[in-house]
N, C-alpha and C. Protein backbone atom coordinates (compact mmCIF):
# COMPACT_ATOMS: atom_id res chain seq x y z
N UNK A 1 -0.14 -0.57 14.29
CA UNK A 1 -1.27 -1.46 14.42
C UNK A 1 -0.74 -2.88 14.46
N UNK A 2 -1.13 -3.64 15.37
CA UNK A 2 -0.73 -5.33 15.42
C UNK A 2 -1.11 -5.86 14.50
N UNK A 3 -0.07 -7.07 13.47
CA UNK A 3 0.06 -7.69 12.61
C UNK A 3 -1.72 -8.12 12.90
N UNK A 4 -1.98 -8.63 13.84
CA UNK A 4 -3.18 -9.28 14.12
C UNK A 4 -4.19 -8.29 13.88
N UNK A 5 -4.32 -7.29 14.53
CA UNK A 5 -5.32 -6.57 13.90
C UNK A 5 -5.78 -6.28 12.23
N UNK A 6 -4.51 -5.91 11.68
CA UNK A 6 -4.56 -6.13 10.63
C UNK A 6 -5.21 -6.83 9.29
N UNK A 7 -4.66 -8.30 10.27
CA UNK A 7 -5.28 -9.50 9.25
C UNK A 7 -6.23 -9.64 9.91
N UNK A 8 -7.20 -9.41 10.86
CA UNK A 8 -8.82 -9.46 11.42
C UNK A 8 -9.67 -8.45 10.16
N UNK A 9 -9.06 -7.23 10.26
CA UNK A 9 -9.23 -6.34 9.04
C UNK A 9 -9.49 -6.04 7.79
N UNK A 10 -8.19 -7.08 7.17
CA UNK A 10 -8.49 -7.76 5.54
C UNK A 10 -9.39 -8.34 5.54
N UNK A 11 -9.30 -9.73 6.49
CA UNK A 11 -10.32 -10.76 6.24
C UNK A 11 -11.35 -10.41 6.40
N UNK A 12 -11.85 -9.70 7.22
CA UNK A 12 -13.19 -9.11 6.94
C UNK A 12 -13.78 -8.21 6.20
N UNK A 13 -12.79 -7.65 5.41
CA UNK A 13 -13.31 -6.55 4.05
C UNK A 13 -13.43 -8.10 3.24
N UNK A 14 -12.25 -8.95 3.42
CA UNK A 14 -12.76 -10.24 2.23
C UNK A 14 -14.09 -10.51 2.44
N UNK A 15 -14.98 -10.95 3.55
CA UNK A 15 -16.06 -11.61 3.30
C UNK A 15 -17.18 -10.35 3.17
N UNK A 16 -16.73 -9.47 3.15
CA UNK A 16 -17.81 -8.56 2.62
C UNK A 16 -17.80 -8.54 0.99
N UNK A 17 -17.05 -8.64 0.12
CA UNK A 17 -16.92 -8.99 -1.22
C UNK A 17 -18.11 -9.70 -1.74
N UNK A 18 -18.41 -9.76 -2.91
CA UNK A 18 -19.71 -9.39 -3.41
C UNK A 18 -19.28 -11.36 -3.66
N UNK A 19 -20.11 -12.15 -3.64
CA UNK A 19 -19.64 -13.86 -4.05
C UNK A 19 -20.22 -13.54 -5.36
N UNK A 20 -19.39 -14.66 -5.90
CA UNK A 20 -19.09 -14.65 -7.72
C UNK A 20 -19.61 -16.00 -8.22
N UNK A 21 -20.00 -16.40 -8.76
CA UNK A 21 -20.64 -17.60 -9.44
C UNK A 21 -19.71 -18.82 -9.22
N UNK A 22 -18.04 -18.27 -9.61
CA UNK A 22 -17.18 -19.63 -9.91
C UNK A 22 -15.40 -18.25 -9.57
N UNK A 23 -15.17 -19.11 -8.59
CA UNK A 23 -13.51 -18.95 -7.77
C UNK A 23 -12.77 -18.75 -9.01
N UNK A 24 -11.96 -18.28 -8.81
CA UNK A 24 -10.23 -18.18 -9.41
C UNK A 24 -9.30 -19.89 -9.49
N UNK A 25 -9.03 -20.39 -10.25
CA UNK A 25 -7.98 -21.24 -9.45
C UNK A 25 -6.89 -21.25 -9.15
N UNK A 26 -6.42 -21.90 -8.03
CA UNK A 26 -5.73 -21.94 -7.75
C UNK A 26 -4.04 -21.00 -7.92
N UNK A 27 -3.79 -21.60 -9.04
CA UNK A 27 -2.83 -20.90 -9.74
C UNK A 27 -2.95 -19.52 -10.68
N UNK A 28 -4.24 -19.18 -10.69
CA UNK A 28 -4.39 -17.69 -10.79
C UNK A 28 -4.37 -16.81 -9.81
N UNK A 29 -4.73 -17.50 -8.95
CA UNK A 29 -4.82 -16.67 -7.53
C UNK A 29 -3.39 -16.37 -7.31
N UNK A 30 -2.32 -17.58 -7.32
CA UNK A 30 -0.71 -17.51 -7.20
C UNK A 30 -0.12 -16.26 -8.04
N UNK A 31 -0.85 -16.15 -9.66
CA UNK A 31 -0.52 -15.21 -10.25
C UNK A 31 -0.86 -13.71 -9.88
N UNK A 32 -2.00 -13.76 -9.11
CA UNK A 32 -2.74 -12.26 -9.07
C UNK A 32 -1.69 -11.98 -7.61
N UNK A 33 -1.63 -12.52 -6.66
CA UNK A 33 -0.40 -12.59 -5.65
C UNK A 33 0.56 -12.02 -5.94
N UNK A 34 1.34 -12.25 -6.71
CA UNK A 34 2.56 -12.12 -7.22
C UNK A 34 2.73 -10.80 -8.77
N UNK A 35 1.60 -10.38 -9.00
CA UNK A 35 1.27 -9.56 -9.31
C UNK A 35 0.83 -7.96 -9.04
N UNK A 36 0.16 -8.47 -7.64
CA UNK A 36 0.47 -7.40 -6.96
C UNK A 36 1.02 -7.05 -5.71
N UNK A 37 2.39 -8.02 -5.53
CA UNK A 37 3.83 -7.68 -5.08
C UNK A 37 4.32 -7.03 -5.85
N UNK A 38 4.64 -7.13 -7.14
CA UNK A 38 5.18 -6.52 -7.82
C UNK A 38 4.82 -5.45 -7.98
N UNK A 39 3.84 -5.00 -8.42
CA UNK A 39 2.77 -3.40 -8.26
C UNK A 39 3.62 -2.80 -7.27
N UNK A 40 3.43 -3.78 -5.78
CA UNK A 40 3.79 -2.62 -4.67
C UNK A 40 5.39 -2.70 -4.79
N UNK A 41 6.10 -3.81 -5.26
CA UNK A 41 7.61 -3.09 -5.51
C UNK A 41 7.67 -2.08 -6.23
N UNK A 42 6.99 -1.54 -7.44
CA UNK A 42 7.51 -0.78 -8.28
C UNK A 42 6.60 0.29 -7.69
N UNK A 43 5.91 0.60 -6.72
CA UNK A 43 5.28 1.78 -6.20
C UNK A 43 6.44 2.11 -5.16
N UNK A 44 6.94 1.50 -3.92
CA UNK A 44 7.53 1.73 -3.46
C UNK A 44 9.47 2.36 -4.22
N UNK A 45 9.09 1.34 -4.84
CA UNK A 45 10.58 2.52 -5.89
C UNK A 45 10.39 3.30 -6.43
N UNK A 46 9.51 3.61 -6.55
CA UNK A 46 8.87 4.72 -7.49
C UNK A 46 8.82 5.86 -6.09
N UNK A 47 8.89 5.76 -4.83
CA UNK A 47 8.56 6.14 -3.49
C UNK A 47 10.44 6.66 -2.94
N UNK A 48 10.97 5.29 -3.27
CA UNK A 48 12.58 5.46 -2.91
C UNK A 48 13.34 6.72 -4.02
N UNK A 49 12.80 5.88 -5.17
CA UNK A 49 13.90 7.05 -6.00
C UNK A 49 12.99 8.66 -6.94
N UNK A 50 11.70 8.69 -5.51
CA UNK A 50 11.33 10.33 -5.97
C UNK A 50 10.86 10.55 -7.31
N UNK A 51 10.21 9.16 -7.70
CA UNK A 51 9.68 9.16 -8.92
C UNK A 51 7.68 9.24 -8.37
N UNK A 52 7.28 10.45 -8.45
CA UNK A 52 5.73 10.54 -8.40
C UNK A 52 4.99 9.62 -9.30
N UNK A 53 5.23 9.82 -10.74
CA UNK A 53 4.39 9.19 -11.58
C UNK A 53 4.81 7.79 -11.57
N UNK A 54 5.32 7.28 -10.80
CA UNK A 54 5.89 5.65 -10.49
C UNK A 54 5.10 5.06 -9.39
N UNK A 55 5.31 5.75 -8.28
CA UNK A 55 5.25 5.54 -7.32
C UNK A 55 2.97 5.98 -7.06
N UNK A 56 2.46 6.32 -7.98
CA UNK A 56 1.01 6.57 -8.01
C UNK A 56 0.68 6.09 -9.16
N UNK A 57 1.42 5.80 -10.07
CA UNK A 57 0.90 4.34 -11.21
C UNK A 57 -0.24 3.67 -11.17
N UNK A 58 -0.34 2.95 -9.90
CA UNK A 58 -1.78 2.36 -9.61
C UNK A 58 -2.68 2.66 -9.40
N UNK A 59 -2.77 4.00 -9.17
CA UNK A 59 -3.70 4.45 -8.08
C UNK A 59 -5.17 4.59 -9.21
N UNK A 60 -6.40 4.15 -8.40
CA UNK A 60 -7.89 4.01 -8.84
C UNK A 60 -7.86 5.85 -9.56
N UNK A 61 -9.10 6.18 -10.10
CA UNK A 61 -9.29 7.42 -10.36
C UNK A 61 -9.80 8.32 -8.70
N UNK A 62 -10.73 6.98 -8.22
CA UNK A 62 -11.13 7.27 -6.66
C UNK A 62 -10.70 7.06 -5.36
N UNK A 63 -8.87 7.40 -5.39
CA UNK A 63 -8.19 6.73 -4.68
C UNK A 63 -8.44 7.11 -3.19
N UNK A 64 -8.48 6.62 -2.15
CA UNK A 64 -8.43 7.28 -0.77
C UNK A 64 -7.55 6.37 -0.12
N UNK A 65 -6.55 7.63 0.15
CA UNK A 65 -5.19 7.32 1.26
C UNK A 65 -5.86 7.78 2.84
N UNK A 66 -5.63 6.81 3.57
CA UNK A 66 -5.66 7.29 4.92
C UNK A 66 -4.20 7.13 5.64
N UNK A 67 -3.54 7.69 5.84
CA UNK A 67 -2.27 7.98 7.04
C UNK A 67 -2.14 8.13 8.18
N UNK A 68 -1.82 7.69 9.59
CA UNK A 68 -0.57 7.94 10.75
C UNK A 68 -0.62 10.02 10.51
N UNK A 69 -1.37 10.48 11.10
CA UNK A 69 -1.04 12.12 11.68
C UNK A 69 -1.80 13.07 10.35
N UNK A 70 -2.21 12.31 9.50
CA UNK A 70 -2.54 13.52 8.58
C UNK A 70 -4.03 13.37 8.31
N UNK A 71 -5.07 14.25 7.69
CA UNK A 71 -6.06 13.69 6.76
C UNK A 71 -5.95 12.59 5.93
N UNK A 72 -7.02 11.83 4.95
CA UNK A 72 -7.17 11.34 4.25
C UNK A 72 -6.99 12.20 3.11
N UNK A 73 -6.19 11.63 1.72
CA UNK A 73 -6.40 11.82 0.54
C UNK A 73 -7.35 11.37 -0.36
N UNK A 74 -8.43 12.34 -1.00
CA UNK A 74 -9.06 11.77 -2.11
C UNK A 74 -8.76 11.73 -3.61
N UNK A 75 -9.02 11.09 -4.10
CA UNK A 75 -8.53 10.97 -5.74
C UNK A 75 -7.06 10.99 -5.94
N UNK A 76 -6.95 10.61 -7.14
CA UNK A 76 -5.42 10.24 -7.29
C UNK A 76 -4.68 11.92 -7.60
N UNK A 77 -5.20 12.59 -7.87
CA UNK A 77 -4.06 13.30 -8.01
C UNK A 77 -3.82 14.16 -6.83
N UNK A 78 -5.04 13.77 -5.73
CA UNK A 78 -4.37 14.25 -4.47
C UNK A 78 -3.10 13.87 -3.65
N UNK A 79 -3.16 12.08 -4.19
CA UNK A 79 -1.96 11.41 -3.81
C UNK A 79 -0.74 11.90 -4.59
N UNK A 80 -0.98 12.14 -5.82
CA UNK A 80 0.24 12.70 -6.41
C UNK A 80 0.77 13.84 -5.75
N UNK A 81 0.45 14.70 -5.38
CA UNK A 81 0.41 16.41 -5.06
C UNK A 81 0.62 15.75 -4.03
N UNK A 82 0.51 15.07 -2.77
CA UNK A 82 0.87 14.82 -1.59
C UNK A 82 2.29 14.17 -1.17
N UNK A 83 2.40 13.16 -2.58
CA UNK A 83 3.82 12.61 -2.24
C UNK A 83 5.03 13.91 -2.82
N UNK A 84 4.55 14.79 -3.99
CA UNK A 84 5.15 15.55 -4.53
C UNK A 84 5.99 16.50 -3.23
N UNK A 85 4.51 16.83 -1.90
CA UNK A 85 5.14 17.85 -0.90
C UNK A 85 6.13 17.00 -0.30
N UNK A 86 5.63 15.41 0.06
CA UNK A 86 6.56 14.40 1.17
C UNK A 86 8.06 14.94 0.05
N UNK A 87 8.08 14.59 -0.55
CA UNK A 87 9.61 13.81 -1.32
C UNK A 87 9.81 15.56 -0.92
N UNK A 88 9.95 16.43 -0.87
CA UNK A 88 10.40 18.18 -0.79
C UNK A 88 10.59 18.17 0.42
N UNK A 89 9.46 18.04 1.55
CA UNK A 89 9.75 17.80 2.93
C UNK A 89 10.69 16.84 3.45
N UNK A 90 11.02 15.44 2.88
CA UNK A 90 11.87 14.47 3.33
C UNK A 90 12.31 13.86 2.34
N UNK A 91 13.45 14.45 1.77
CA UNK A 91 13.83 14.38 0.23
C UNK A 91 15.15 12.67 0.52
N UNK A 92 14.98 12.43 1.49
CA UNK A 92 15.84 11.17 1.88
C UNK A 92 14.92 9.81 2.35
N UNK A 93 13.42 10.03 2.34
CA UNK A 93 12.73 9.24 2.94
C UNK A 93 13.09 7.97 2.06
N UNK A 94 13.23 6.81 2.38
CA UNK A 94 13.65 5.49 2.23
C UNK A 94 12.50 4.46 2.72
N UNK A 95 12.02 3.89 1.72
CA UNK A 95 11.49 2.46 2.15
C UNK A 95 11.92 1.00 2.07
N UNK A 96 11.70 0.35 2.79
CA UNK A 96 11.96 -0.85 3.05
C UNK A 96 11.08 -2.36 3.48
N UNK A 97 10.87 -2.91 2.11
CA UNK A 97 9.57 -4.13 2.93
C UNK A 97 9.98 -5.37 3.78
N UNK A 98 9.62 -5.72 5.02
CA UNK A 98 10.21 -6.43 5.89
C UNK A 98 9.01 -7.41 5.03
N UNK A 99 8.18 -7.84 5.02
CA UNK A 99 6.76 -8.61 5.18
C UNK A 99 5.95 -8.40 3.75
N UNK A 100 5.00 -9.16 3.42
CA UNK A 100 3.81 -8.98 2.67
C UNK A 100 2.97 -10.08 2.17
N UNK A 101 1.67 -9.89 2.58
CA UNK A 101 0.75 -10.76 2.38
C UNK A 101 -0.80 -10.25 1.42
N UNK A 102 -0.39 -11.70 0.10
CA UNK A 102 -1.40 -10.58 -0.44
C UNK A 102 -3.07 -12.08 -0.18
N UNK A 103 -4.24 -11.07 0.36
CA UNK A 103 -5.37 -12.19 0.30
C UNK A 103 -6.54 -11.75 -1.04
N UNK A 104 -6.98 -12.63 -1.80
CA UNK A 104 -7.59 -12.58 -2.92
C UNK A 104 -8.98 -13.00 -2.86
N UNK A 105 -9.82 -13.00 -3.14
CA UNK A 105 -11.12 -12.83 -3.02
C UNK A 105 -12.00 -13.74 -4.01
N UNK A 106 -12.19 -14.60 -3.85
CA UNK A 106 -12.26 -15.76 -4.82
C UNK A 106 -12.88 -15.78 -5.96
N UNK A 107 -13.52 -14.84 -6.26
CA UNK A 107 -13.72 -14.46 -7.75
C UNK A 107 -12.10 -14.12 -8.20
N UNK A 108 -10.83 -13.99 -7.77
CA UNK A 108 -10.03 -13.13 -8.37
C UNK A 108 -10.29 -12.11 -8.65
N UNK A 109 -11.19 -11.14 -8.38
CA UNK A 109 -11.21 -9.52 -9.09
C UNK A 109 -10.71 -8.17 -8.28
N UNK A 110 -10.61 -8.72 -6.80
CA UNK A 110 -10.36 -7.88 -5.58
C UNK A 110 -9.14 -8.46 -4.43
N UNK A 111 -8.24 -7.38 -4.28
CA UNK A 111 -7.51 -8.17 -3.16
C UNK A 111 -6.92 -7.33 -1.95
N UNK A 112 -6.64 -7.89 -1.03
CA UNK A 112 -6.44 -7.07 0.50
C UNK A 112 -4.48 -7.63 0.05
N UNK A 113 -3.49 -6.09 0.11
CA UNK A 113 -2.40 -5.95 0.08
C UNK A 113 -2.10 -5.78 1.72
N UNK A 114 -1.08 -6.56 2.28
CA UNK A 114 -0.67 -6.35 3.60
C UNK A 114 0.86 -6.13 3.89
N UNK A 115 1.25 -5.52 4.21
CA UNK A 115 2.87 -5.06 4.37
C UNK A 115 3.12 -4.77 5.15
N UNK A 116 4.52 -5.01 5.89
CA UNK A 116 4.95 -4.20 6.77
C UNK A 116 6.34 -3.58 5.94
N UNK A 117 6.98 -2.54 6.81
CA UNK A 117 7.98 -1.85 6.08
C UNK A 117 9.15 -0.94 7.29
N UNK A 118 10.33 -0.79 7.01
CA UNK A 118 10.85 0.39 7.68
C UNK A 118 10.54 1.88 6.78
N UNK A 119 10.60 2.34 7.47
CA UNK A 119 10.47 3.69 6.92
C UNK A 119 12.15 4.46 7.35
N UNK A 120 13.07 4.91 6.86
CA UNK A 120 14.24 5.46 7.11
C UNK A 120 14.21 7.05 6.22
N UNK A 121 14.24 7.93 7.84
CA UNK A 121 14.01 9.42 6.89
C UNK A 121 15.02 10.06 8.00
N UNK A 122 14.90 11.85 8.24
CA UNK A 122 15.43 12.47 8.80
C UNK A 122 14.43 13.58 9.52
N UNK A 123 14.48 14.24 10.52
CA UNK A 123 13.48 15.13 11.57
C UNK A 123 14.72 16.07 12.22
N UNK A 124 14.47 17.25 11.67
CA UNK A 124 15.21 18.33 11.72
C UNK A 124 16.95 17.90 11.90
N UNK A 125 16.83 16.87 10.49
CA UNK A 125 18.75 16.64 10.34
C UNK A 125 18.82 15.45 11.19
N UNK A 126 17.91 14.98 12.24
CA UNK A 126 18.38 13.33 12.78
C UNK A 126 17.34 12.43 11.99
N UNK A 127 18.93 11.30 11.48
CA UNK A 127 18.07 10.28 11.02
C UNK A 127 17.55 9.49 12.34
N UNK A 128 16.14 9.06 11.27
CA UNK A 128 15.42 8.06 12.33
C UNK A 128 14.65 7.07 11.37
N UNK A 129 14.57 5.82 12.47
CA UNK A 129 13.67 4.70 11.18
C UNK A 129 12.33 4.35 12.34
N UNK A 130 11.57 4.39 11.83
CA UNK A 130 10.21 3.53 12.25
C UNK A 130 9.65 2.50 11.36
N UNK A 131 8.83 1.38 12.36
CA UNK A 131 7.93 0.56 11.55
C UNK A 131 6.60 0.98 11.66
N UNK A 132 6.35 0.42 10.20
CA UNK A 132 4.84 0.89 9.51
C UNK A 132 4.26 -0.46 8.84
N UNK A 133 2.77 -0.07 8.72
CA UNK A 133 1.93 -1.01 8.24
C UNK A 133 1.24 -0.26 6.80
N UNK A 134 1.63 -1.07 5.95
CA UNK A 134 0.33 -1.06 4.20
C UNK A 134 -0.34 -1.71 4.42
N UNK A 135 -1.66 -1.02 4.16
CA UNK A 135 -2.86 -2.13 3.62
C UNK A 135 -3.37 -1.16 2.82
N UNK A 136 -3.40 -2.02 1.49
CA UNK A 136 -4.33 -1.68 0.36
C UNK A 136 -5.49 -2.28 -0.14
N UNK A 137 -6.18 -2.02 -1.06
CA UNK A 137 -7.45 -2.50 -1.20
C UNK A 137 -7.15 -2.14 -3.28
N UNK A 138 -7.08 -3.81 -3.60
CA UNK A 138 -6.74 -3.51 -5.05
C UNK A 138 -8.13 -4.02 -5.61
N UNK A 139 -7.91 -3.35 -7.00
CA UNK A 139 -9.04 -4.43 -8.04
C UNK A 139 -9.38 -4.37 -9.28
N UNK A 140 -9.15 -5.63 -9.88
CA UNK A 140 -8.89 -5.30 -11.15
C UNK A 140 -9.85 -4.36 -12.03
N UNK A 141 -9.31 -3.53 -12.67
CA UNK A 141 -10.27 -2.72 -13.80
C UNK A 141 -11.24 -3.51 -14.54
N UNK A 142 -11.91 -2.74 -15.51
CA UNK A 142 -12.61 -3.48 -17.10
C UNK A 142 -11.61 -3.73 -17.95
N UNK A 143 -10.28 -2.93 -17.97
CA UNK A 143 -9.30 -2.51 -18.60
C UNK A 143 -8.10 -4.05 -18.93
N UNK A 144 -8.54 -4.63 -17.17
CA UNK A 144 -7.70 -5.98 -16.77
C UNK A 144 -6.45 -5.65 -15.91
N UNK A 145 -6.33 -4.01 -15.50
CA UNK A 145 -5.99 -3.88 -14.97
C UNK A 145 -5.42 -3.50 -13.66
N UNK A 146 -4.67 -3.86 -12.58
CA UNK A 146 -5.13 -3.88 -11.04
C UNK A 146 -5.14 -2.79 -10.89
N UNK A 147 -5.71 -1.97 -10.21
CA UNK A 147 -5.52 -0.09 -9.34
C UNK A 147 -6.09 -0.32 -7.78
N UNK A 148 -5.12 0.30 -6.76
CA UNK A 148 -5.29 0.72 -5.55
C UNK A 148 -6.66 1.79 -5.37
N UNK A 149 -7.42 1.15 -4.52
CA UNK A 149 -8.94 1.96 -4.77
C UNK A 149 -8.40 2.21 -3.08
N UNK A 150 -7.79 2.06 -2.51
CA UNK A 150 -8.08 2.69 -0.97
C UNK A 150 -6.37 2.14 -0.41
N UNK A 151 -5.82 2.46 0.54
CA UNK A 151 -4.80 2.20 1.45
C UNK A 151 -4.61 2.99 2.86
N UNK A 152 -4.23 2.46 3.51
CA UNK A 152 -4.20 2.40 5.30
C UNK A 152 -2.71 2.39 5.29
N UNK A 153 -2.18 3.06 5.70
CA UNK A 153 -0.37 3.14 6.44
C UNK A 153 -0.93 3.75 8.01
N UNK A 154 0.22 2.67 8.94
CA UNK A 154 0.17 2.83 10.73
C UNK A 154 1.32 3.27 10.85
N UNK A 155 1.65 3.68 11.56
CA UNK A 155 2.81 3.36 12.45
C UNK A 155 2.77 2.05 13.03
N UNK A 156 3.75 1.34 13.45
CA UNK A 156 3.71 0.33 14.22
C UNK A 156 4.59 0.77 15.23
N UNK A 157 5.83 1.03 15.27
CA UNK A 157 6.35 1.65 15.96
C UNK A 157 6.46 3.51 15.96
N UNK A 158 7.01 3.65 17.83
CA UNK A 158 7.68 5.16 17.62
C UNK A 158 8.80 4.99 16.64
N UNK A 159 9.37 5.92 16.54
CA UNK A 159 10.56 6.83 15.32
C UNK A 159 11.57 6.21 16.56
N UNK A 160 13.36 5.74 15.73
CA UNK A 160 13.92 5.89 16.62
C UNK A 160 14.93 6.15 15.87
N UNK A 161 15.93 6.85 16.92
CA UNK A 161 17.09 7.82 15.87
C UNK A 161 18.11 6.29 15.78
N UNK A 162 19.01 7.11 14.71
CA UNK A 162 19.94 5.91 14.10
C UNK A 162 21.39 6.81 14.99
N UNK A 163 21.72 5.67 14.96
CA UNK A 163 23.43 6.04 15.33
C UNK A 163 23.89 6.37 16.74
C-alpha cells in the first residue's frame, strides 16, 4: 500500500475520534510517541527472537489483525495461536523497521502507529525479503495502559530472493 495511502488512512480514523474537552500538550504527545515506538520495538523483538508472549504483550482483549493473503484475527489469543503457527512455519522470519510515524489524537488517549519494515524469511529453502506496511490502532486503557485494539500489515512490495 503507498506511504500516501496510508497516511490518508490514519488521518482519517484521527478525525473520526471522539473530541475531548482539552488536548494533550505538547510534550505529552512527544511522550505518548515515543512510547509507542517503543511498544512496537519490543513487539517486533518479541516477533525476531520467537518470543509469543513478547511479541502480543499489547494486544487489546478485542484485538483484530488484518493481513496481506490471510483472514482477519479476532481477539488476542487468536493472535497468539497465529504467530505461534508463523514462527513453526517460518522459524527464520526476521523483521526490520525502515520508517515510523506515530499520529496522536489530541485528547492523548488514541493513536494511529505507521511503519514500514523488511520482512526477511525463507519459501521452500529460498531466502527472500519483501516490504511491508504496520498500521496499528493504539489506546490507552483505564489501567493507563497502551494496547493495540486493531492492526493492518500490506505488502508493499513482491518477495524478492536474496543472493
Amino acid at each position: 500500500m503507498p506511504k500516501q495511502a496510508v497516511s490518508i488512512i490514519a488521518l482519517a480514523c484521527l478525525t473520526l475520534l471522539p473530541a475531548q474537552a482539552s488536548a494533550a500538550p505538547k510534550d505529552a504527545r512527544s511522550a505518548i510517541a515515543s512510547k509507542i515506538k517503543a511498544d512496537v520495538a519490543e513487539i517486533v523483538s518479541g516477533i525476531n527472537t520467537k518470543d509469543i508472549d513478547k511479541a502480543t504483550k499489547y494486544d487489546a482483549p478485542d484485538f483484530v489483525s488484518i493481513e496481506s493473503g490471510r483472514e482477519p484475527s479476532v481477539g488476542a489469543k487468536a493472535d497468539h495461536d497465529g504467530l505461534a503457527m508463523a514462527f513453526k512455519y517460518a522459524p527464520d522470519w526476521h523483521l526490520s523497521l525502515i520508517d515510523e510515524t506515530v499520529d496522536i489524537a489530541k485528547a492523548g488517549d488514541m493513536a494511529i502507529y505507521r511503519g514500514t519494515y523488511n520482512e526477511d524469511s525463507k519459501h521452500d529453502g529460498v531466502p527472500y525479503t519483501h516490504k511491508g506496511d504496520y498500521v496499528a490502532g493504539f489506546q490507552r486503557d483505564a489501567d493507563g495502559q497502551w494496547r493495540v485494539h486493531w492492526s493492518v500489515v500490506s505488502w508493499e512490495s513482491a518477495s524478492k530472493k536474496k543472493g
